[in-house]
N, C-alpha and C. Protein backbone atom coordinates (compact mmCIF):
# COMPACT_ATOMS: atom_id res chain seq x y z
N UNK A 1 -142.32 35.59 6.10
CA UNK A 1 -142.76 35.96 4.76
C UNK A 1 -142.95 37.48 4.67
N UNK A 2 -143.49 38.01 5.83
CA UNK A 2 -143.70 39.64 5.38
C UNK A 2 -142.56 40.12 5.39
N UNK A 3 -141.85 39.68 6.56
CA UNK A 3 -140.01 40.37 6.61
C UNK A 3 -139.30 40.62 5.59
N UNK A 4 -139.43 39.25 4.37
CA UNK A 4 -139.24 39.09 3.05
C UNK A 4 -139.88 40.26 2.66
N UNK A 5 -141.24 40.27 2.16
CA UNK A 5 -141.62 41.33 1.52
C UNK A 5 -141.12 42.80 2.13
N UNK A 6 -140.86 43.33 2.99
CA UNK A 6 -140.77 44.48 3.38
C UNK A 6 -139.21 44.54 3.22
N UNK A 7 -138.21 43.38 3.44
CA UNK A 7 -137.05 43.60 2.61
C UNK A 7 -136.70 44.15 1.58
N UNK A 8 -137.72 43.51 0.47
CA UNK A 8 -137.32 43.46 -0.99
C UNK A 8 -138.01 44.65 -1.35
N UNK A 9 -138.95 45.39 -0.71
CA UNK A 9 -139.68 46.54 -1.42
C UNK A 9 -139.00 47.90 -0.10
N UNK A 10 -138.14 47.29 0.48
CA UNK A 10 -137.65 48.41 1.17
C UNK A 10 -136.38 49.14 0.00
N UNK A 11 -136.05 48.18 -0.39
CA UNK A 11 -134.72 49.34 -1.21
C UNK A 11 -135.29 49.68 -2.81
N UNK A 12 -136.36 50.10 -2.66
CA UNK A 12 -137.07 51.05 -4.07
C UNK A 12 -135.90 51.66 -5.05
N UNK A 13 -134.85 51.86 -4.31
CA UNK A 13 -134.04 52.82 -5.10
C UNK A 13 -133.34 51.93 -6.13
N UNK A 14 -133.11 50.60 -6.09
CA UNK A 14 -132.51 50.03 -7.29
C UNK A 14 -132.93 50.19 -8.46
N UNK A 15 -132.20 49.89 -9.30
CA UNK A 15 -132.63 49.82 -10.45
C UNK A 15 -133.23 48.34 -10.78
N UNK A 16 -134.78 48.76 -11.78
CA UNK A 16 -135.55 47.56 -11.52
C UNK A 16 -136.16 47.44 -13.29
N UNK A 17 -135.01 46.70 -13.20
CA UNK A 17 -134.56 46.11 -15.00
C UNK A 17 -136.10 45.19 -15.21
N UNK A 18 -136.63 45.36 -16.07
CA UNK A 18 -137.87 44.67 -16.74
C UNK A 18 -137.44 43.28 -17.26
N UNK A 19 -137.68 42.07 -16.40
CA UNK A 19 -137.42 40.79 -16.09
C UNK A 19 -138.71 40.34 -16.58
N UNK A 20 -138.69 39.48 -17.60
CA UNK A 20 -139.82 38.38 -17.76
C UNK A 20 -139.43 36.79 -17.92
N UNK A 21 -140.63 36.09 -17.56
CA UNK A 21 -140.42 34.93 -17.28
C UNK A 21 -141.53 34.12 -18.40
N UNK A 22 -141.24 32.84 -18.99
CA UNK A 22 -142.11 32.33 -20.02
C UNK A 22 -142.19 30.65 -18.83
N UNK A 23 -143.40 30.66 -18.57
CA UNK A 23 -143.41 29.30 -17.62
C UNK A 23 -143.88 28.36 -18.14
N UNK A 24 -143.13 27.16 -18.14
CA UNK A 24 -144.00 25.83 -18.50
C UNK A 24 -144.89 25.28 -17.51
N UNK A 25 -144.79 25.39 -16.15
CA UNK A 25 -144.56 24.97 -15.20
C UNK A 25 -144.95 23.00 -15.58
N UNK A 26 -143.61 22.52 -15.16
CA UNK A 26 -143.08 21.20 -15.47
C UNK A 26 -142.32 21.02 -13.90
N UNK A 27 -142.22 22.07 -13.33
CA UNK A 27 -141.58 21.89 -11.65
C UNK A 27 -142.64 21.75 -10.84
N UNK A 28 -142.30 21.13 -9.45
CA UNK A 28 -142.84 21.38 -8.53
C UNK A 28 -143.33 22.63 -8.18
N UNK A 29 -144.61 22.76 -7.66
CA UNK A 29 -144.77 25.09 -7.97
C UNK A 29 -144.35 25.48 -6.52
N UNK A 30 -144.31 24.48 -5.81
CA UNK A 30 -143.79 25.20 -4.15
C UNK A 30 -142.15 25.47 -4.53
N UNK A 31 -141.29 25.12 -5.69
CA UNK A 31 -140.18 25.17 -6.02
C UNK A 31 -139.93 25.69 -6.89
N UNK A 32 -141.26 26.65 -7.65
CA UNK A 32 -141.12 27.30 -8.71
C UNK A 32 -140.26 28.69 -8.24
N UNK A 33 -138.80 29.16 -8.59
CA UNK A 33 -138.40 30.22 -8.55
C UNK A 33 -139.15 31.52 -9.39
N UNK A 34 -139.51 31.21 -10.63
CA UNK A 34 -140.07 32.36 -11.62
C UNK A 34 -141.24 32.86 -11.36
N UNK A 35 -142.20 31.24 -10.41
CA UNK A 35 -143.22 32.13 -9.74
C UNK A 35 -143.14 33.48 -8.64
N UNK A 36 -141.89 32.68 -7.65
CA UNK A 36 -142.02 33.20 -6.73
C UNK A 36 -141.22 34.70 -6.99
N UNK A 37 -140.65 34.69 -7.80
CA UNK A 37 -140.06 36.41 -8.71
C UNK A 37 -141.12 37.13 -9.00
N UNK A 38 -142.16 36.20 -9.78
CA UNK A 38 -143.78 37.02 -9.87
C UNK A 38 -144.48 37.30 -8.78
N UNK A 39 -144.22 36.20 -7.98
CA UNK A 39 -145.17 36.43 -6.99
C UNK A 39 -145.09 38.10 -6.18
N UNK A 40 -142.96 37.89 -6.24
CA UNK A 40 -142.58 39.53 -5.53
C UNK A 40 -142.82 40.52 -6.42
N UNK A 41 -143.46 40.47 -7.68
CA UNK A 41 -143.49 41.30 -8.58
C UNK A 41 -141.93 42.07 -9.36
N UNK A 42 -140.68 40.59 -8.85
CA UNK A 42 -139.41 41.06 -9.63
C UNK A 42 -139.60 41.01 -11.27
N UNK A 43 -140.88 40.04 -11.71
CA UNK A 43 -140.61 39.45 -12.93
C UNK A 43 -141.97 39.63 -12.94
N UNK A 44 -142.06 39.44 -14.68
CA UNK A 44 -143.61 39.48 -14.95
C UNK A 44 -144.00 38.35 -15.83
N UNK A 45 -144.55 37.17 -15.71
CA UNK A 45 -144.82 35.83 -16.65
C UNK A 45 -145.19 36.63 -18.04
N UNK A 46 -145.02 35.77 -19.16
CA UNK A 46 -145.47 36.25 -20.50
C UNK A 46 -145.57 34.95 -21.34
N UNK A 47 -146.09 35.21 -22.42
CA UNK A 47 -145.96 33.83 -23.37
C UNK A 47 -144.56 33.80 -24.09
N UNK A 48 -145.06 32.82 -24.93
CA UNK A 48 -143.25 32.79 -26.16
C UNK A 48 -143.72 33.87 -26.79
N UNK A 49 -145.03 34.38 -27.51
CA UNK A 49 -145.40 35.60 -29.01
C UNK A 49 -144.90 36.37 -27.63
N UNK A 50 -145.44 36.77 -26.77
CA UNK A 50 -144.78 38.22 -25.94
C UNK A 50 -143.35 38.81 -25.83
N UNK A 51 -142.45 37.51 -26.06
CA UNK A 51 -141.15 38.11 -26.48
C UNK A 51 -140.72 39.36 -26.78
N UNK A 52 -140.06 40.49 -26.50
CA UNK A 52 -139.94 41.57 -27.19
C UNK A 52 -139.06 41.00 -28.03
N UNK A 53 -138.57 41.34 -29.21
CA UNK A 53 -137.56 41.71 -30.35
C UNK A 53 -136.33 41.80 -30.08
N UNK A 54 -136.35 42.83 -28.91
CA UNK A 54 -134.77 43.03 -28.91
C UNK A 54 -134.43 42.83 -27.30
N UNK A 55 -135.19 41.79 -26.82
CA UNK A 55 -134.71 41.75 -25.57
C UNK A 55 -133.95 40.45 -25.17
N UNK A 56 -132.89 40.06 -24.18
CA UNK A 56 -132.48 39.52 -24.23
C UNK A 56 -132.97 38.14 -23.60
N UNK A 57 -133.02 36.69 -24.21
CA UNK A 57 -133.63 35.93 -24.21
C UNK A 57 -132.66 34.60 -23.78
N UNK A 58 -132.38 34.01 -22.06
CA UNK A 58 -131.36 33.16 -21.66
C UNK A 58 -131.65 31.61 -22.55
N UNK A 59 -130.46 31.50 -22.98
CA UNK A 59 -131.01 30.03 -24.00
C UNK A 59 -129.81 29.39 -23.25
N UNK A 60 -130.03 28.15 -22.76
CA UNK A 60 -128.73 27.46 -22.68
C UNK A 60 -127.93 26.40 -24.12
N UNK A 61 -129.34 26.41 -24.90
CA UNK A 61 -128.26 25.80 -26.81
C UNK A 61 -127.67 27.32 -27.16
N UNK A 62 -127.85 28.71 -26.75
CA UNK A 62 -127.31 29.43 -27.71
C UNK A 62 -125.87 29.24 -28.22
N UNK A 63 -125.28 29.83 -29.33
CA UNK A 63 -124.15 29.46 -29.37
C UNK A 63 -123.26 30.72 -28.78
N UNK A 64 -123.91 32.17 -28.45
CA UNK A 64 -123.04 33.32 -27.99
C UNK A 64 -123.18 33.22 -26.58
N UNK A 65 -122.51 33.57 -25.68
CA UNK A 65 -122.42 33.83 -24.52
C UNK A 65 -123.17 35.25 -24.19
N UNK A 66 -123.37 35.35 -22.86
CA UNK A 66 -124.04 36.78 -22.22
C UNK A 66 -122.49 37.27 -22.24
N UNK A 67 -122.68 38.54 -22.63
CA UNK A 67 -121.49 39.83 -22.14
C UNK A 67 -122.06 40.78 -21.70
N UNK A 68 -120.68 41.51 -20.54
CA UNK A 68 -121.12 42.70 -20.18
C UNK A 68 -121.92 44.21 -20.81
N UNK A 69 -121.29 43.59 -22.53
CA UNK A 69 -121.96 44.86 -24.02
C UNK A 69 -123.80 44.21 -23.52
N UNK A 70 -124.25 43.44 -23.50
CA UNK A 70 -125.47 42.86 -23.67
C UNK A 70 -126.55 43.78 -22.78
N UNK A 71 -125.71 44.45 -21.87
CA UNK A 71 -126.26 45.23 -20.57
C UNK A 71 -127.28 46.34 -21.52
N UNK A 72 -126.80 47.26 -22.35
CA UNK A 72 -127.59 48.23 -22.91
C UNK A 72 -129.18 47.33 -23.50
N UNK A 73 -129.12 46.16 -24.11
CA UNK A 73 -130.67 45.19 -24.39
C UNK A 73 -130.91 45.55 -22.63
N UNK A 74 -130.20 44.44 -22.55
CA UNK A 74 -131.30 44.63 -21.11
C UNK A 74 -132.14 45.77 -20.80
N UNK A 75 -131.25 46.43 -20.67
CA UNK A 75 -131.81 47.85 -19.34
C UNK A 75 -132.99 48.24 -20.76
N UNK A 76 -132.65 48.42 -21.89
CA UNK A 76 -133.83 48.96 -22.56
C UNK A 76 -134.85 48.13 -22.95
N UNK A 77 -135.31 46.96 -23.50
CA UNK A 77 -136.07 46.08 -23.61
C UNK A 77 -136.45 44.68 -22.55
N UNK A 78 -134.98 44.26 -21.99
CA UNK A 78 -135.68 43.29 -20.36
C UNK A 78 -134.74 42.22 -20.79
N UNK A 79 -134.97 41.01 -20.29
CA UNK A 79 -134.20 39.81 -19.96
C UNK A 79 -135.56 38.92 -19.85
N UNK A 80 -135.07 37.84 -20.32
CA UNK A 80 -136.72 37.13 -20.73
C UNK A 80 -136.11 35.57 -19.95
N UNK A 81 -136.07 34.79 -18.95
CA UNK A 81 -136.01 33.70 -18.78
C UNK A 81 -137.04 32.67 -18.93
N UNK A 82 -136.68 31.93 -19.67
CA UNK A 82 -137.70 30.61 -19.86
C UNK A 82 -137.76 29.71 -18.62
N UNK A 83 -138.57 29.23 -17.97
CA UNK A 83 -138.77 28.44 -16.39
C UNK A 83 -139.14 26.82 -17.03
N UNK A 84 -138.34 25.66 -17.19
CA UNK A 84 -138.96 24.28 -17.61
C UNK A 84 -138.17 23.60 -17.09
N UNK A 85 -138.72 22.40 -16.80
CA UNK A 85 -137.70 21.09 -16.03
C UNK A 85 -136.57 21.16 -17.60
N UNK A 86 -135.49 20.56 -16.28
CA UNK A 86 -134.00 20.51 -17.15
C UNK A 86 -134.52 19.27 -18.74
N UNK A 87 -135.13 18.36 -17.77
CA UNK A 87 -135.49 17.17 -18.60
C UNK A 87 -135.93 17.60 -19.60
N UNK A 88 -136.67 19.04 -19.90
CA UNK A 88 -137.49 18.81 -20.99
C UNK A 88 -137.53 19.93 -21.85
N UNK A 89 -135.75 20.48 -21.38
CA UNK A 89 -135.18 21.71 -22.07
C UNK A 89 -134.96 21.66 -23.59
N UNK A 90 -134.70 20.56 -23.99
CA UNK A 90 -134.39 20.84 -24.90
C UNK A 90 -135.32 21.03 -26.62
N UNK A 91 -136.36 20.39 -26.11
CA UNK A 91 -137.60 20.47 -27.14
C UNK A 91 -137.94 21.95 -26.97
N UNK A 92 -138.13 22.61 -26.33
CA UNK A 92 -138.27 23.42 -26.06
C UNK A 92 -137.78 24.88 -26.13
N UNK A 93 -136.39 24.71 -26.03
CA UNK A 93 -135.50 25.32 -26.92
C UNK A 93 -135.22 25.40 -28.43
N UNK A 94 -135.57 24.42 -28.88
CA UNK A 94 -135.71 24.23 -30.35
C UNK A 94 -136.79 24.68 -30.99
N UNK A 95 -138.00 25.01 -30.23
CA UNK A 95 -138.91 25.72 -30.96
C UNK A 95 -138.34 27.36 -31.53
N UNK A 96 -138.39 27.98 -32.49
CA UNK A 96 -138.30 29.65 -32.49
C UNK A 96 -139.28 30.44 -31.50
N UNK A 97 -137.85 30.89 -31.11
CA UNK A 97 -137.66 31.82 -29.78
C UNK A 97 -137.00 32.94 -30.12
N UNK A 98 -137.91 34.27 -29.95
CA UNK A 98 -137.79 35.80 -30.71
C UNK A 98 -136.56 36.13 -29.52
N UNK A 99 -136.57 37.31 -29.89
CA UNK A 99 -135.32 37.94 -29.11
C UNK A 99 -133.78 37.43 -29.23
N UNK A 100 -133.17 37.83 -28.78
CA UNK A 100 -131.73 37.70 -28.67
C UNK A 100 -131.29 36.63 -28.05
N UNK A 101 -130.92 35.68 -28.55
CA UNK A 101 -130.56 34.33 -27.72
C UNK A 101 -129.36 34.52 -27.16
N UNK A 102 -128.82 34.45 -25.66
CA UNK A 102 -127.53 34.51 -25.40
C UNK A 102 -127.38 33.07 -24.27
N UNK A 103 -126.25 32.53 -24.24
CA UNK A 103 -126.47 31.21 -23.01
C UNK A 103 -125.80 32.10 -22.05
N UNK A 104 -125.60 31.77 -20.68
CA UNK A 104 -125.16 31.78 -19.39
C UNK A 104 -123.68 31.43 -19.26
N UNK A 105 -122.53 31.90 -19.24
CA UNK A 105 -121.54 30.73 -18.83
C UNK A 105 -121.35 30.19 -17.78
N UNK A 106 -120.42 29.10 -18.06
CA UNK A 106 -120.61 27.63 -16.90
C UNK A 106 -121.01 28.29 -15.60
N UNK A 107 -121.52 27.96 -14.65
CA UNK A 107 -121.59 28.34 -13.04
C UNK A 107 -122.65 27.58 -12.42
N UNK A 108 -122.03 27.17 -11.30
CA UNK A 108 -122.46 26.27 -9.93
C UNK A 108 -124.05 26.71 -9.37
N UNK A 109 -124.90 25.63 -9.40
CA UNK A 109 -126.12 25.84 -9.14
C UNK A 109 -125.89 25.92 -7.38
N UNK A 110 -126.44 26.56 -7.12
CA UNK A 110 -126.42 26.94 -5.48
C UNK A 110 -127.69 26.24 -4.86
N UNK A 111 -128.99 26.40 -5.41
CA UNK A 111 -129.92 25.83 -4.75
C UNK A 111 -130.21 24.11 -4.69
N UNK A 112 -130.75 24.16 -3.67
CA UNK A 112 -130.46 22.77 -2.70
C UNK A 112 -130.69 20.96 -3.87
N UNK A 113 -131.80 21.58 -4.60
CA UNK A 113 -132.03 20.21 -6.03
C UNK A 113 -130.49 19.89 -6.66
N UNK A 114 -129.69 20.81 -6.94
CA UNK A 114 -128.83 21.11 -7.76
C UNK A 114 -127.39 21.28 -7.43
N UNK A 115 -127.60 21.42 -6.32
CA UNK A 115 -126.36 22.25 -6.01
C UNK A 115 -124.97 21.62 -6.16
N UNK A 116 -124.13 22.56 -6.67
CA UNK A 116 -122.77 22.96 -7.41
C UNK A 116 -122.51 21.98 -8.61
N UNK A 117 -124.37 21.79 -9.21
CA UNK A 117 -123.79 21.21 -10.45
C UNK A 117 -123.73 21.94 -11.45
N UNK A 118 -122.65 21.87 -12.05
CA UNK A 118 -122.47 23.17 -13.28
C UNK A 118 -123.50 23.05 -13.84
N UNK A 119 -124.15 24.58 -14.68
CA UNK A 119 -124.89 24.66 -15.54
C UNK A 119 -126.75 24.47 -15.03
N UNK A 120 -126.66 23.89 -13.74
CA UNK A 120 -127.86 23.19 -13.66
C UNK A 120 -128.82 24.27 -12.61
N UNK A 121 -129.07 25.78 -13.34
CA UNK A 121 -129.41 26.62 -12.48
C UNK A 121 -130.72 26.71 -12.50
N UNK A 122 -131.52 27.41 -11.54
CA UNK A 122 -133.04 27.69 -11.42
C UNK A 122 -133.43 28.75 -12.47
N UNK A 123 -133.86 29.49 -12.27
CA UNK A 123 -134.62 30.67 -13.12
C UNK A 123 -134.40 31.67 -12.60
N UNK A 124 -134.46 31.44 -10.93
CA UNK A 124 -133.73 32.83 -10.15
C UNK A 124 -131.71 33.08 -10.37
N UNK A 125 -131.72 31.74 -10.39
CA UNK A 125 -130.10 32.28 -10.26
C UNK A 125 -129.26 32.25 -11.47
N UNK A 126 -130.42 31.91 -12.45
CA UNK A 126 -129.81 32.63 -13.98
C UNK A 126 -129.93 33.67 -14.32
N UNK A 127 -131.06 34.27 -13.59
CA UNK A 127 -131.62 35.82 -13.93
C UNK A 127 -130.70 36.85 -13.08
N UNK A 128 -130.14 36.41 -11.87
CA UNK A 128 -129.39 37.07 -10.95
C UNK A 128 -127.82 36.62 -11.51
N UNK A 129 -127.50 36.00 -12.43
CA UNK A 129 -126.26 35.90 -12.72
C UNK A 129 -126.08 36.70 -13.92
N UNK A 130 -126.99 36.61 -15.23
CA UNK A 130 -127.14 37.27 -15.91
C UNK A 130 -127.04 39.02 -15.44
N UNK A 131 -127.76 39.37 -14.83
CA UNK A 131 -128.07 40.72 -13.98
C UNK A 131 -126.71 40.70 -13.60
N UNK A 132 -125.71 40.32 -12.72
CA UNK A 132 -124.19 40.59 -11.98
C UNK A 132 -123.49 40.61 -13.53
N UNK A 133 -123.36 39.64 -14.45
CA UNK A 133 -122.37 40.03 -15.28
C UNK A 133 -123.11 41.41 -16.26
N UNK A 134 -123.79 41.79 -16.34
CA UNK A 134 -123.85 43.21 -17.52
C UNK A 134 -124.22 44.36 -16.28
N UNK A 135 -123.48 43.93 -15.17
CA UNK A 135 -123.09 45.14 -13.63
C UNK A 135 -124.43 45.46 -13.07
N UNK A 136 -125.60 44.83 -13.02
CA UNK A 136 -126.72 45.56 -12.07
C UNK A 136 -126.30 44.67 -11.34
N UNK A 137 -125.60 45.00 -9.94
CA UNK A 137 -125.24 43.73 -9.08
C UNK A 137 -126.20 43.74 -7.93
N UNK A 138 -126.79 44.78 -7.79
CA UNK A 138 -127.74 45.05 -6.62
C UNK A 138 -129.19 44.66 -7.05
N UNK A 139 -129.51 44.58 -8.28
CA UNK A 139 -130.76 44.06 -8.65
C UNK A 139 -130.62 42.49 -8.14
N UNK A 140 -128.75 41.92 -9.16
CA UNK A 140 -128.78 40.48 -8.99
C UNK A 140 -129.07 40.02 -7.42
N UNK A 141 -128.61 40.90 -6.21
CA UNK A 141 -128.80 40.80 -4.87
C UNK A 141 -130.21 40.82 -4.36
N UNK A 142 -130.91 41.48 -4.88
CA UNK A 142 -132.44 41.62 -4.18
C UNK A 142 -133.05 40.18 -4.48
N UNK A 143 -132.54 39.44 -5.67
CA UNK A 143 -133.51 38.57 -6.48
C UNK A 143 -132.51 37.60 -5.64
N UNK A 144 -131.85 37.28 -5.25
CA UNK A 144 -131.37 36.33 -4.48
C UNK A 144 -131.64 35.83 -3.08
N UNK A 145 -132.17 37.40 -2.99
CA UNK A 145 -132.54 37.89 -1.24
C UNK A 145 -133.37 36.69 -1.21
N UNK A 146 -134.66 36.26 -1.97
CA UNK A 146 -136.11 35.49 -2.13
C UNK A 146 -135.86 34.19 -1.78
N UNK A 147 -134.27 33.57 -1.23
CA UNK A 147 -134.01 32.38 -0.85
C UNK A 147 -132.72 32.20 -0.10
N UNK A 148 -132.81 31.55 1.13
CA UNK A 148 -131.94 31.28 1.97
C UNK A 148 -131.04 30.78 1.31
N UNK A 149 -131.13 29.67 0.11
CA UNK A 149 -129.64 29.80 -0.42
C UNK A 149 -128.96 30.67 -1.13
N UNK A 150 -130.08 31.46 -1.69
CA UNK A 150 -129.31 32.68 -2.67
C UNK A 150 -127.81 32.98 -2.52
N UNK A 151 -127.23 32.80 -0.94
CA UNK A 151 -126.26 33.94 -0.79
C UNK A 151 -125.31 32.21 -0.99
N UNK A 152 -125.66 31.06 -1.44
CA UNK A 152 -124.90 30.46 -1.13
C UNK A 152 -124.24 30.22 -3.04
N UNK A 153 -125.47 30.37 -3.47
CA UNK A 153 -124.91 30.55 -5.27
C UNK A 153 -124.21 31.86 -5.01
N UNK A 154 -124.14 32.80 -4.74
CA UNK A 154 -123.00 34.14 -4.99
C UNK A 154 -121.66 33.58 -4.49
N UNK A 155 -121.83 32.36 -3.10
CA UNK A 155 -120.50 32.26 -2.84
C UNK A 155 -119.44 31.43 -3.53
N UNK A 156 -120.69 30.44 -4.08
CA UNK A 156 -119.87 29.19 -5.22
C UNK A 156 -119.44 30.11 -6.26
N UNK A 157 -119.97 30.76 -6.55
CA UNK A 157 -119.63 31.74 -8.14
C UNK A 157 -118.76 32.94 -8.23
N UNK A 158 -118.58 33.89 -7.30
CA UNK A 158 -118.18 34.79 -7.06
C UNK A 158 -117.03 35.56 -7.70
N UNK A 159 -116.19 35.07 -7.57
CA UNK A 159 -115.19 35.00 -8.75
C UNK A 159 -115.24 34.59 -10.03
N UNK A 160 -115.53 33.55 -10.59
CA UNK A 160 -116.14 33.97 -11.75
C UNK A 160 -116.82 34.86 -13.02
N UNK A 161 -117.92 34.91 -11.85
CA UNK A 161 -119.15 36.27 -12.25
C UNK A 161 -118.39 37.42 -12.16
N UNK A 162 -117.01 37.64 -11.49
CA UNK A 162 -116.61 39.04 -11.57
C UNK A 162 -115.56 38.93 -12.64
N UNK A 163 -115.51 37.71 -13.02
CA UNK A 163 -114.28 37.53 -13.96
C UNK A 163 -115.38 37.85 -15.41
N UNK A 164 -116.42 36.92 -15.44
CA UNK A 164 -117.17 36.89 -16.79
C UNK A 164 -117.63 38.62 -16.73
N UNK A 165 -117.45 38.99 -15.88
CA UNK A 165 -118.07 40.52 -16.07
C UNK A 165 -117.45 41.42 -16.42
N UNK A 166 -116.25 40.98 -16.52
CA UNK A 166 -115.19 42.01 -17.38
C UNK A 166 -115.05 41.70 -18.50
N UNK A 167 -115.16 40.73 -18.76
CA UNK A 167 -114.73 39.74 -20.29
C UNK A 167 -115.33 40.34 -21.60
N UNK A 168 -114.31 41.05 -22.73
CA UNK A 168 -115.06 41.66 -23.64
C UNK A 168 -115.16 40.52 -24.59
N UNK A 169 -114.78 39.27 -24.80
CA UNK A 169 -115.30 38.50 -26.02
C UNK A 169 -115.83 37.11 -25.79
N UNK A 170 -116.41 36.70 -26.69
CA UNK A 170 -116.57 34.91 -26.17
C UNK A 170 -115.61 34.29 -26.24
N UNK A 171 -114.67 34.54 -27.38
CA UNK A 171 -113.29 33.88 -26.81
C UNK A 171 -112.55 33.75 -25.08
N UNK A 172 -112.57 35.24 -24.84
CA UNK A 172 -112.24 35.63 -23.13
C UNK A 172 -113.67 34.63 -22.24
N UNK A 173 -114.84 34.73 -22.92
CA UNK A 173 -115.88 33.78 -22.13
C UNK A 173 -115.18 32.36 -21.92
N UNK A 174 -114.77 31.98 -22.88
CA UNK A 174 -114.87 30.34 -23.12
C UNK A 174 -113.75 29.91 -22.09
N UNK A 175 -112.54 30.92 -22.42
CA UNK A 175 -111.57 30.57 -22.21
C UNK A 175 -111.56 30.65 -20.58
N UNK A 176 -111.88 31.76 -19.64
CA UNK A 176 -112.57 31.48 -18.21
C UNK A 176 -113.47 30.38 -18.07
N UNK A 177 -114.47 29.61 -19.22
CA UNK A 177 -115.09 28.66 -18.50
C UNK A 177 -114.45 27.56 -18.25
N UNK A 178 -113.33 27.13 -19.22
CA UNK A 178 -111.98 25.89 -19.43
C UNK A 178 -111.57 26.33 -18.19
N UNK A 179 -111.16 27.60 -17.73
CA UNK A 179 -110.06 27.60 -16.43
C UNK A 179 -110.81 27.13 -15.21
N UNK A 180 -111.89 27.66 -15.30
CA UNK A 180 -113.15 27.19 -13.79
C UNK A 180 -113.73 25.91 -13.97
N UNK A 181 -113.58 25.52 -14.83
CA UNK A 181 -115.09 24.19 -15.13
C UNK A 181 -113.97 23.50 -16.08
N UNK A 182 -112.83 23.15 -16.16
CA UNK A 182 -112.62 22.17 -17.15
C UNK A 182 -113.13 20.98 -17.57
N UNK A 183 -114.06 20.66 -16.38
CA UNK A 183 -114.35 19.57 -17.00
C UNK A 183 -116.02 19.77 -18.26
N UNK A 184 -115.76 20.85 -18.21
CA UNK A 184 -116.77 21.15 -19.47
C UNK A 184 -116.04 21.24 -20.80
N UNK A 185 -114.91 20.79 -20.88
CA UNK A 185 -114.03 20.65 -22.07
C UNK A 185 -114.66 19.24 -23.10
N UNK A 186 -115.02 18.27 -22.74
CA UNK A 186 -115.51 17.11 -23.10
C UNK A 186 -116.56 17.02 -24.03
């Protein structure tokens, strides 16, 4: 555990994008990722009113995709992930939710509950996927560091995330998620 900590606060020099987290907690908390982002002080918990305005806010109903343009919200106002069991996403999502709604495209959950089911990601490895496609790739790396599988979602995804990270439209989004994930055509 300290090795961890002295890892993640050894490379100061990244850039350290203002990450917040809105928790239901509806998970197990020894399996809470958003805690344990707080806990490293990557992320900072907030309510739904704390929302900033113009920050970017991961929805998986949104109807726009994250793009690499989305990067300038970030870096100036933050990235806001919501933390709730899958089960009970969707009420939840339907309440009004400030900020910029953008979804995630398709990609392979890496951690061990989940793993390589499309779409079915934690809080860490939406926030670290989000982070790789609008290019902080070394932030998305530190926040991955916080779990032995981390490096195993970069390997399921990898291509992808470098594909969605070039992609200037949601058309170019969609159309990479049909080529990787067809079976999200249905």
């Amino acid at each position: 555990m300290e090795e961890q900590r002295e890892r993640i606060s050894s490379n100061s020099s990244l850039i350290h994008p203002k990450l917040m987290t809105v928790e239901y907690r509806e998970d197990d908390p020894a399996k809470c990722t958003s805690a344990k982002m707080a806990k490293f002080r990557l992320a900072r918990s907030i309510t739904l009113n704390q929302i900033p305005s113009r920050s970017i806010v991961l929805n998986p109903f949104a109807p726009e995709a994250l793009l690499n343009s989305d990067a300038t919200a970030i870096q100036q106002t933050g990235l806001v992930v919501i933390d709730c069991s899958w089960v009970n996403a969707t009420p939840h999502f339907k309440r009004k939710i400030g900020g910029i709604q953008r979804r995630l495209p398709a990609l392979m959950a890496g951690n061990p509950t989940n793993y390589s089911k499309v779409g079915a990601l934690s809080s860490l490895e939406a926030s670290a996927a989000a982070f790789f496609i609008v290019g902080l790739h070394d932030y998305s790396e530190k926040l991955l560091s916080l779990y032995k599988w981390g490096g195993t979602f970069m390997s399921l995804n990898i291509n992808v995330l470098n594909d969605y990270e070039k992609a200037q439209t949601q058309t170019e989004i969609k159309s990479l998620e049909l080529d990787y994930f067809p079976q999200i055509a249905s």
